[in-house]
C-alpha atoms as a PDB file:
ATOM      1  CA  UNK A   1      -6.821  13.312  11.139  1.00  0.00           C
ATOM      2  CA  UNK A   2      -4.914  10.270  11.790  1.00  0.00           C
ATOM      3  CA  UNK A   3      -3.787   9.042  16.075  1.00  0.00           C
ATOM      4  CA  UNK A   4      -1.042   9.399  16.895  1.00  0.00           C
ATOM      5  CA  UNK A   5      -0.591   5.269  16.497  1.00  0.00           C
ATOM      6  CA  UNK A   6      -1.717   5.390  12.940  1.00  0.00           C
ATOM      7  CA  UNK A   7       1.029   8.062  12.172  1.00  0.00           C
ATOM      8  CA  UNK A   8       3.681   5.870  13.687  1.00  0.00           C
ATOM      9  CA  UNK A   9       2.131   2.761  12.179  1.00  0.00           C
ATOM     10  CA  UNK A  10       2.568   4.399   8.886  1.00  0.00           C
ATOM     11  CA  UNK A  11       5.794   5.982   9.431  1.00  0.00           C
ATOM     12  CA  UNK A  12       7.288   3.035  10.159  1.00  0.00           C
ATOM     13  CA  UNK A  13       8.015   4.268  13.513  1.00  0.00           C
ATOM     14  CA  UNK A  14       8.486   1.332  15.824  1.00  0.00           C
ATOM     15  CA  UNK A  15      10.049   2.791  18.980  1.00  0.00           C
ATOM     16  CA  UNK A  16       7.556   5.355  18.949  1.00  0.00           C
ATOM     17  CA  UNK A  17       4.760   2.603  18.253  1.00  0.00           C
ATOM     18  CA  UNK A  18       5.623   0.887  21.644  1.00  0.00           C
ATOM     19  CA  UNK A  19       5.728   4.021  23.713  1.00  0.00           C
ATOM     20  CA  UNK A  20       2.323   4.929  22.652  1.00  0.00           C
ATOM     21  CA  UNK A  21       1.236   1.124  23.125  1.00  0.00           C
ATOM     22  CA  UNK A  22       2.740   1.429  26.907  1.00  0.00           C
ATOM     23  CA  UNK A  23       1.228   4.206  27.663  1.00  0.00           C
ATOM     24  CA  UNK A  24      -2.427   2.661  26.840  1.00  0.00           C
ATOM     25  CA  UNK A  25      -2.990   3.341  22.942  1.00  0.00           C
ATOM     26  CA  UNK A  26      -5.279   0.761  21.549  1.00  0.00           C
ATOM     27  CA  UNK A  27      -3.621  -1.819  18.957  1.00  0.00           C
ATOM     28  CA  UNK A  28      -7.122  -2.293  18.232  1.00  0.00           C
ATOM     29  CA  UNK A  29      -8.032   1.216  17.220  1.00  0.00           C
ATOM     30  CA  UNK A  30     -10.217   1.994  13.984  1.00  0.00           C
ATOM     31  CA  UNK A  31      -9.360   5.259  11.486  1.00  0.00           C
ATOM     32  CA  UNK A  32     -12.045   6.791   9.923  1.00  0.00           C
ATOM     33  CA  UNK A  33     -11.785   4.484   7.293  1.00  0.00           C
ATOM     34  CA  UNK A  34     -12.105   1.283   9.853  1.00  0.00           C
ATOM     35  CA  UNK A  35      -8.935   0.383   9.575  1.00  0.00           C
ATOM     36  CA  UNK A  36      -7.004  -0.706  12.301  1.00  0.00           C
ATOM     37  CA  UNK A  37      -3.025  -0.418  13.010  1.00  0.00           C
ATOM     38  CA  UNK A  38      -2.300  -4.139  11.897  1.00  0.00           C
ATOM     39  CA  UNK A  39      -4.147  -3.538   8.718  1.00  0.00           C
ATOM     40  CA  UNK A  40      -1.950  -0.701   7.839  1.00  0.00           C
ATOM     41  CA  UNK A  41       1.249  -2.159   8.794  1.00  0.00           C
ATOM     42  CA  UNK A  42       0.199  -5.794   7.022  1.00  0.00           C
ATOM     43  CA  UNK A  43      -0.443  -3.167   3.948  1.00  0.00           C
ATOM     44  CA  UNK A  44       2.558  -1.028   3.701  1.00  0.00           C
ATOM     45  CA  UNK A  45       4.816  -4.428   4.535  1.00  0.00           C
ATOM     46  CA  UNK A  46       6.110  -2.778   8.132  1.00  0.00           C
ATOM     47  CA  UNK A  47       7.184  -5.819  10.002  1.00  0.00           C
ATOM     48  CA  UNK A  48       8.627  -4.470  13.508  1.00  0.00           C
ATOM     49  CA  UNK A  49       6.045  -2.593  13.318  1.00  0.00           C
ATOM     50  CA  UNK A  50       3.421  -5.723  13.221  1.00  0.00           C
ATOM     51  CA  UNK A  51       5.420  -7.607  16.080  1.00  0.00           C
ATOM     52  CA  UNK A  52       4.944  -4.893  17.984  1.00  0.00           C
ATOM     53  CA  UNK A  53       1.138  -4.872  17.362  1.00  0.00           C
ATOM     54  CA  UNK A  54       0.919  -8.983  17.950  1.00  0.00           C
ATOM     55  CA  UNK A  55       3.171  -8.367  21.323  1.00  0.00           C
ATOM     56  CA  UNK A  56       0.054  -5.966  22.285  1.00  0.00           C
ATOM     57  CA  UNK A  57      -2.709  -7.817  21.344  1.00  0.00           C
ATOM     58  CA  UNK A  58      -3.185  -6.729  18.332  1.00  0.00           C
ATOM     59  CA  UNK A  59      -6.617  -8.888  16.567  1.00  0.00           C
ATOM     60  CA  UNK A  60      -4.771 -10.576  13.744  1.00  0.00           C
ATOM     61  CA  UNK A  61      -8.347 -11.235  11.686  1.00  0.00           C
ATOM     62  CA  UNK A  62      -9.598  -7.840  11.753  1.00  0.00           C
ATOM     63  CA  UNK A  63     -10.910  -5.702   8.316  1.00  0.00           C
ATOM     64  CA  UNK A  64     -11.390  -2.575   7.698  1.00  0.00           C
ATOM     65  CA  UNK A  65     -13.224  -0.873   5.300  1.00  0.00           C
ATOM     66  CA  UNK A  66     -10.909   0.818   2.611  1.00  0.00           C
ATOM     67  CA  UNK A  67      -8.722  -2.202   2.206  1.00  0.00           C
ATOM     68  CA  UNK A  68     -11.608  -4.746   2.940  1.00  0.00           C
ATOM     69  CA  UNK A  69      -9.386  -7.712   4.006  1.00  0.00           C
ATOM     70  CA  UNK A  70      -7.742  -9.096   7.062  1.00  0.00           C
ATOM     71  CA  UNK A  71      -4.269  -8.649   7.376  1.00  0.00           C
ATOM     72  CA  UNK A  72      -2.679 -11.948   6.013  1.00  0.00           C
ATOM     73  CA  UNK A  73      -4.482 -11.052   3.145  1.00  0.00           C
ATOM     74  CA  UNK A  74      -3.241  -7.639   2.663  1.00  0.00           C
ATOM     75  CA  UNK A  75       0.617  -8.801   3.746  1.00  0.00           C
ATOM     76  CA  UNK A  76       0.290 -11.733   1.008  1.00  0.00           C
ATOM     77  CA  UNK A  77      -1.299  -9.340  -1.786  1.00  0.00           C
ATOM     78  CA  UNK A  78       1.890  -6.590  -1.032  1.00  0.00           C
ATOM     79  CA  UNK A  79       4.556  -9.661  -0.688  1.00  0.00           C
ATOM     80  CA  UNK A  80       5.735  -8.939   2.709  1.00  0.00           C
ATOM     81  CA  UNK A  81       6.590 -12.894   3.655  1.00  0.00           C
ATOM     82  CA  UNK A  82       7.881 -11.900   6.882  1.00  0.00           C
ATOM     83  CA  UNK A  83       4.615 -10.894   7.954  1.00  0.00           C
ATOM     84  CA  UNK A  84       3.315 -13.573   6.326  1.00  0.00           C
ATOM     85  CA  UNK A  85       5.418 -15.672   8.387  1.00  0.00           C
ATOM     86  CA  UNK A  86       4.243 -13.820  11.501  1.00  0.00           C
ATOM     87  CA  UNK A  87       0.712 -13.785  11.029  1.00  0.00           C
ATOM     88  CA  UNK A  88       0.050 -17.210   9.684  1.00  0.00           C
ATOM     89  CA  UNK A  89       0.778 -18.801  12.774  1.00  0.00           C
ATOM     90  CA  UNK A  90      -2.150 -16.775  14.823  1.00  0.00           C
ATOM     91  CA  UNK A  91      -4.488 -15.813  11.541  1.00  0.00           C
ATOM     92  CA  UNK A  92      -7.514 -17.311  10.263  1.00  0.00           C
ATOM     93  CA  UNK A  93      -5.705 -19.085   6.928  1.00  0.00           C
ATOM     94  CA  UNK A  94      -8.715 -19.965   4.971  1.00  0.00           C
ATOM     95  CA  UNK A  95     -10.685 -16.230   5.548  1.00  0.00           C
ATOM     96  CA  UNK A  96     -12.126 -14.366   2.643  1.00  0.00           C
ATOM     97  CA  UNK A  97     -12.472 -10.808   1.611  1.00  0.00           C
ATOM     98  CA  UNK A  98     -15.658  -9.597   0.100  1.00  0.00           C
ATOM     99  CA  UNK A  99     -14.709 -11.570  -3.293  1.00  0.00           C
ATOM    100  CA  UNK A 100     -13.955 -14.564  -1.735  1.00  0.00           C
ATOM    101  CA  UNK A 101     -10.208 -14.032  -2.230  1.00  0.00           C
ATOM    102  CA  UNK A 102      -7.666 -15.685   0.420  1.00  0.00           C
ATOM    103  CA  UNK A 103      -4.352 -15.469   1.329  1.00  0.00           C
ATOM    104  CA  UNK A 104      -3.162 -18.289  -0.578  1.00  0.00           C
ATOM    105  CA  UNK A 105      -4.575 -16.672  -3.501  1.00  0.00           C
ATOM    106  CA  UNK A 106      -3.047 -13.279  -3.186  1.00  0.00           C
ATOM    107  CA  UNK A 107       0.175 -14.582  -2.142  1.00  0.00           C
ATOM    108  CA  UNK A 108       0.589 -16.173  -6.166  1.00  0.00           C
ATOM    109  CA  UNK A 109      -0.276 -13.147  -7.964  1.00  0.00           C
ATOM    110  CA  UNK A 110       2.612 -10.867  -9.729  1.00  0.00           C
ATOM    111  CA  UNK A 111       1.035  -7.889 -10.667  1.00  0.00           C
ATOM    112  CA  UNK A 112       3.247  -4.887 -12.262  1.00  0.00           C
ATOM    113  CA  UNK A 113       2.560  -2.546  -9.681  1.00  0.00           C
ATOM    114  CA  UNK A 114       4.384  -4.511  -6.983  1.00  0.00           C
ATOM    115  CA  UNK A 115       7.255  -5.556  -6.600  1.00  0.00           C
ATOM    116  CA  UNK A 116       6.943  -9.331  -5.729  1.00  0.00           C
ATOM    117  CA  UNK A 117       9.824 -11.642  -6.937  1.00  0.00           C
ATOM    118  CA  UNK A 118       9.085 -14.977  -7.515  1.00  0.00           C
ATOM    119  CA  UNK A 119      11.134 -16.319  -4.566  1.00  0.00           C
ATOM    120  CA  UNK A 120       9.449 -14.454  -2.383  1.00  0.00           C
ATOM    121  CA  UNK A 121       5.979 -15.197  -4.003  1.00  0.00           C
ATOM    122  CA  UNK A 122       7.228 -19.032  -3.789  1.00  0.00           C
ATOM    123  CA  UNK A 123       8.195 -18.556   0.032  1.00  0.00           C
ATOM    124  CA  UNK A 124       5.370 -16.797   0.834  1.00  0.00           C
ATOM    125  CA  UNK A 125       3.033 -19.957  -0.616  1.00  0.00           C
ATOM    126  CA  UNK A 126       5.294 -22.827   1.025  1.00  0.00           C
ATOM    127  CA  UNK A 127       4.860 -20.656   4.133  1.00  0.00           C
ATOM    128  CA  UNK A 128       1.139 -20.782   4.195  1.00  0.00           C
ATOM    129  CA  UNK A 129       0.768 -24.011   2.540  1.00  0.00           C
ATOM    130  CA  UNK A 130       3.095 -25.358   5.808  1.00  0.00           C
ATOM    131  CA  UNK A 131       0.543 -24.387   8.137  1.00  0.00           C
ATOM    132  CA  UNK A 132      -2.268 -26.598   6.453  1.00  0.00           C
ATOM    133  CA  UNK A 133      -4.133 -23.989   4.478  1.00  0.00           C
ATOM    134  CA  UNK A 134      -7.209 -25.162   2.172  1.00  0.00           C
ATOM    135  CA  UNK A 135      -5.678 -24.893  -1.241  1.00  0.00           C
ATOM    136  CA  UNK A 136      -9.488 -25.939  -2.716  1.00  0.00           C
ATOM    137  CA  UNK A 137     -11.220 -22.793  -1.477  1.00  0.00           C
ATOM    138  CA  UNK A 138     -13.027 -20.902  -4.486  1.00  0.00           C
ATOM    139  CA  UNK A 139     -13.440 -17.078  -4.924  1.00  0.00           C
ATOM    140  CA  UNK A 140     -16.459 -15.910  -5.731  1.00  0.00           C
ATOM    141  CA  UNK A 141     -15.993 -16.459  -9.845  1.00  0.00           C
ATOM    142  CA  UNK A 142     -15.035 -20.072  -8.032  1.00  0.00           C
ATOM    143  CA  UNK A 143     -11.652 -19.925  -9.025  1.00  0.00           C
ATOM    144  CA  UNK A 144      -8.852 -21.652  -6.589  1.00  0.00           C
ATOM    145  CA  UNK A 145      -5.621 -20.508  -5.523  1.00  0.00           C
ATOM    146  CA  UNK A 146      -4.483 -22.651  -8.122  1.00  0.00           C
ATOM    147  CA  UNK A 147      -6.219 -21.302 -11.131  1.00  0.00           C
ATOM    148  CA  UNK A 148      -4.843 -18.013  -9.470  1.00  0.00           C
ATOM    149  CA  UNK A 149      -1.878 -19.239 -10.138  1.00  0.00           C
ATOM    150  CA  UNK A 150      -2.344 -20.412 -13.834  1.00  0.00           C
ATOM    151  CA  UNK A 151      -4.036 -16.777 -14.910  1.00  0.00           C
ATOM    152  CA  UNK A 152      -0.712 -15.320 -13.461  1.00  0.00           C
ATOM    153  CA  UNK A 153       1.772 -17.244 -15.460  1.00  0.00           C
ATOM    154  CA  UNK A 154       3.480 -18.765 -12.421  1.00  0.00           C
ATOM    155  CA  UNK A 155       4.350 -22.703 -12.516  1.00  0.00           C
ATOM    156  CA  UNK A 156       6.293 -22.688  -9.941  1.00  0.00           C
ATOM    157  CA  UNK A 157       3.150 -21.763  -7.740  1.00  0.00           C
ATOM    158  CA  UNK A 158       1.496 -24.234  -9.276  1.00  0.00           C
ATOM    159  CA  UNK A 159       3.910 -27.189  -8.235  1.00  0.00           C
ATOM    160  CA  UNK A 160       3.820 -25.848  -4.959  1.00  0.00           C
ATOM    161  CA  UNK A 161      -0.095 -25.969  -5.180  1.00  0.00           C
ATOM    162  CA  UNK A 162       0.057 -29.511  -6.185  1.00  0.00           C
ATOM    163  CA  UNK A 163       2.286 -31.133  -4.508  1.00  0.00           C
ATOM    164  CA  UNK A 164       0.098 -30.291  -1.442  1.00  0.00           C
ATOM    165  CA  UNK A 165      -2.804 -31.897  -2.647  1.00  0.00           C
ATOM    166  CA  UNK A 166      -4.560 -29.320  -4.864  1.00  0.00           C
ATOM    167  CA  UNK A 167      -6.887 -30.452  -6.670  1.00  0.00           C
ATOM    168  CA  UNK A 168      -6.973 -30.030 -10.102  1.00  0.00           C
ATOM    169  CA  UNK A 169     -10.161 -31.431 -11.303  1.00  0.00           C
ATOM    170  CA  UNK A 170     -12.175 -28.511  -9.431  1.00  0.00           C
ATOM    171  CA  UNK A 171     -14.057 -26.021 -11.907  1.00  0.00           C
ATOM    172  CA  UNK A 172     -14.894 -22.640 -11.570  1.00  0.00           C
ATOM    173  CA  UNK A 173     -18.152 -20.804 -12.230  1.00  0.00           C
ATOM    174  CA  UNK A 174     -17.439 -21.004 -15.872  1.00  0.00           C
ATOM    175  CA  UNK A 175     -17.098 -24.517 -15.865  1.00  0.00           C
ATOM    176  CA  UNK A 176     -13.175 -24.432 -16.499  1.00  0.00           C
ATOM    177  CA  UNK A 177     -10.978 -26.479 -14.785  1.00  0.00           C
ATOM    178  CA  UNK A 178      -6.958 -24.846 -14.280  1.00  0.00           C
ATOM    179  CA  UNK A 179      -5.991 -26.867 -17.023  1.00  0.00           C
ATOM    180  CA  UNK A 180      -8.630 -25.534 -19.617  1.00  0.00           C
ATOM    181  CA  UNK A 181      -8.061 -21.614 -18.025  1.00  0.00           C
ATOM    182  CA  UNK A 182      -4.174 -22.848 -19.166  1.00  0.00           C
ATOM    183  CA  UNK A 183      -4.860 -23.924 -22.341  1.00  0.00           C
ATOM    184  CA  UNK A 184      -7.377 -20.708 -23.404  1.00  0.00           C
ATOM    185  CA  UNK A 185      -4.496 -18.317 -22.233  1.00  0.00           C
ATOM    186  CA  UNK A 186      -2.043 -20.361 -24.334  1.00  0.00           C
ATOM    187  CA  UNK A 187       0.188 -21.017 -21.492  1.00  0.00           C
ATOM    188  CA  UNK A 188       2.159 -24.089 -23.320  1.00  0.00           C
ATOM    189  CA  UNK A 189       4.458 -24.903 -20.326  1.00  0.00           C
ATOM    190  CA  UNK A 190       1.619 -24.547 -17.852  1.00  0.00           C
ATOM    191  CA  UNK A 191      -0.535 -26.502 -19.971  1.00  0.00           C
ATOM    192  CA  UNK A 192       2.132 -29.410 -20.259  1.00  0.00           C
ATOM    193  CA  UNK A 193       2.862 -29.247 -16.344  1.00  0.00           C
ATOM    194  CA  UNK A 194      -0.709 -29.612 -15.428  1.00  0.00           C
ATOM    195  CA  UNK A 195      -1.224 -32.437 -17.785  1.00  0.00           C
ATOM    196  CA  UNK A 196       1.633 -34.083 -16.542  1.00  0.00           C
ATOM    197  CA  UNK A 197       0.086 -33.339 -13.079  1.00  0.00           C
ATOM    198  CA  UNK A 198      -2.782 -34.959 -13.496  1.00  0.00           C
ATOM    199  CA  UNK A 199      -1.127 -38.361 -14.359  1.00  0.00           C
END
């Protein structure tokens, strides 16, 4: 059974939240899935919720175990750029899950079970990108945020990627470079961008 601060966490309950933080809960506390209060509200995209955590100390890198990520990893991957916003500024910007995957990585992706439009997919990457995050970091398949990007069908990530310095001769463990992962998904535009890139 949940504390009490994981049900407000996850009711979205702010005012509640702080009374339970000022009268000594821990914003540190772990579920029985090792999850802590800022993982939750990073997850489920509850942003008064995660100032209030920060404004109590709240540890900003900590994973659990269900989720397995840090927070700015878990707000990037659900497309809350708010939190984003509010995280990136205390967060570790270059950690990795258990896969290797980072923020930067997450925040490109568009997958049909969330609802992520590209302007706030594109904010979300400017955001991060702004506060001198390693666009070269590899996954564990050594794929960068900006191969991410190309598997996802999303250029404008990729001229976001660039135009901070990605680099776009980097292969992955397969030996493809974003261009080639471009060209063997038949991504024509993306294809003709990164050539055009590379210039």
């Amino acid at each position: 059974m949940d504390l009490p601060i994981f049900e407000a966490v996850k009711a979205n309950q702010s005012p509640r939240l702080r009374t339970l933080l000022q009268n000594g809960a821990n914003p540190n506390a772990r579920d029985e899935t090792g999850e802590t209060p800022l993982t939750w509200a990073a997850n489920l995209g509850h942003t008064a919720v995660v100032k209030d955590l920060l404004a109590a100390g709240a540890d900003v890198d900590a994973a659990g175990h269900r989720f397995n990520s840090p927070p700015l990893i878990l707000a990037a991957r659900s497309g809350a750029r708010g939190i984003v916003a509010l995280l990136a500024v205390h967060a570790d910007l270059d950690a990795q899950d258990s896969a290797g995957t980072t923020a930067l990585m997450r925040a490109v992706e568009r997958p049909e079970d969330l609802v992520k439009p590209q302007r706030r997919i594109a904010a979300m990457v400017q955001t991060l990108l702004d506060q001198d995050v390693d666009p070269d970091i590899q996954d564990n398949a050594g794929n960068t945020a900006l191969m991410w990007a190309v598997r996802w069908g999303n250029p404008e990530a990729i001229r976001l990627l660039a135009a901070a310095g990605a680099d776009l001769s980097i292969r992955n463990r397969a030996g493809e470079t974003a261009l080639q992962i471009a060209d063997a998904k038949g991504y024509k535009e993306m294809v003709k961008l990164l050539r055009d890139l590379e210039k």
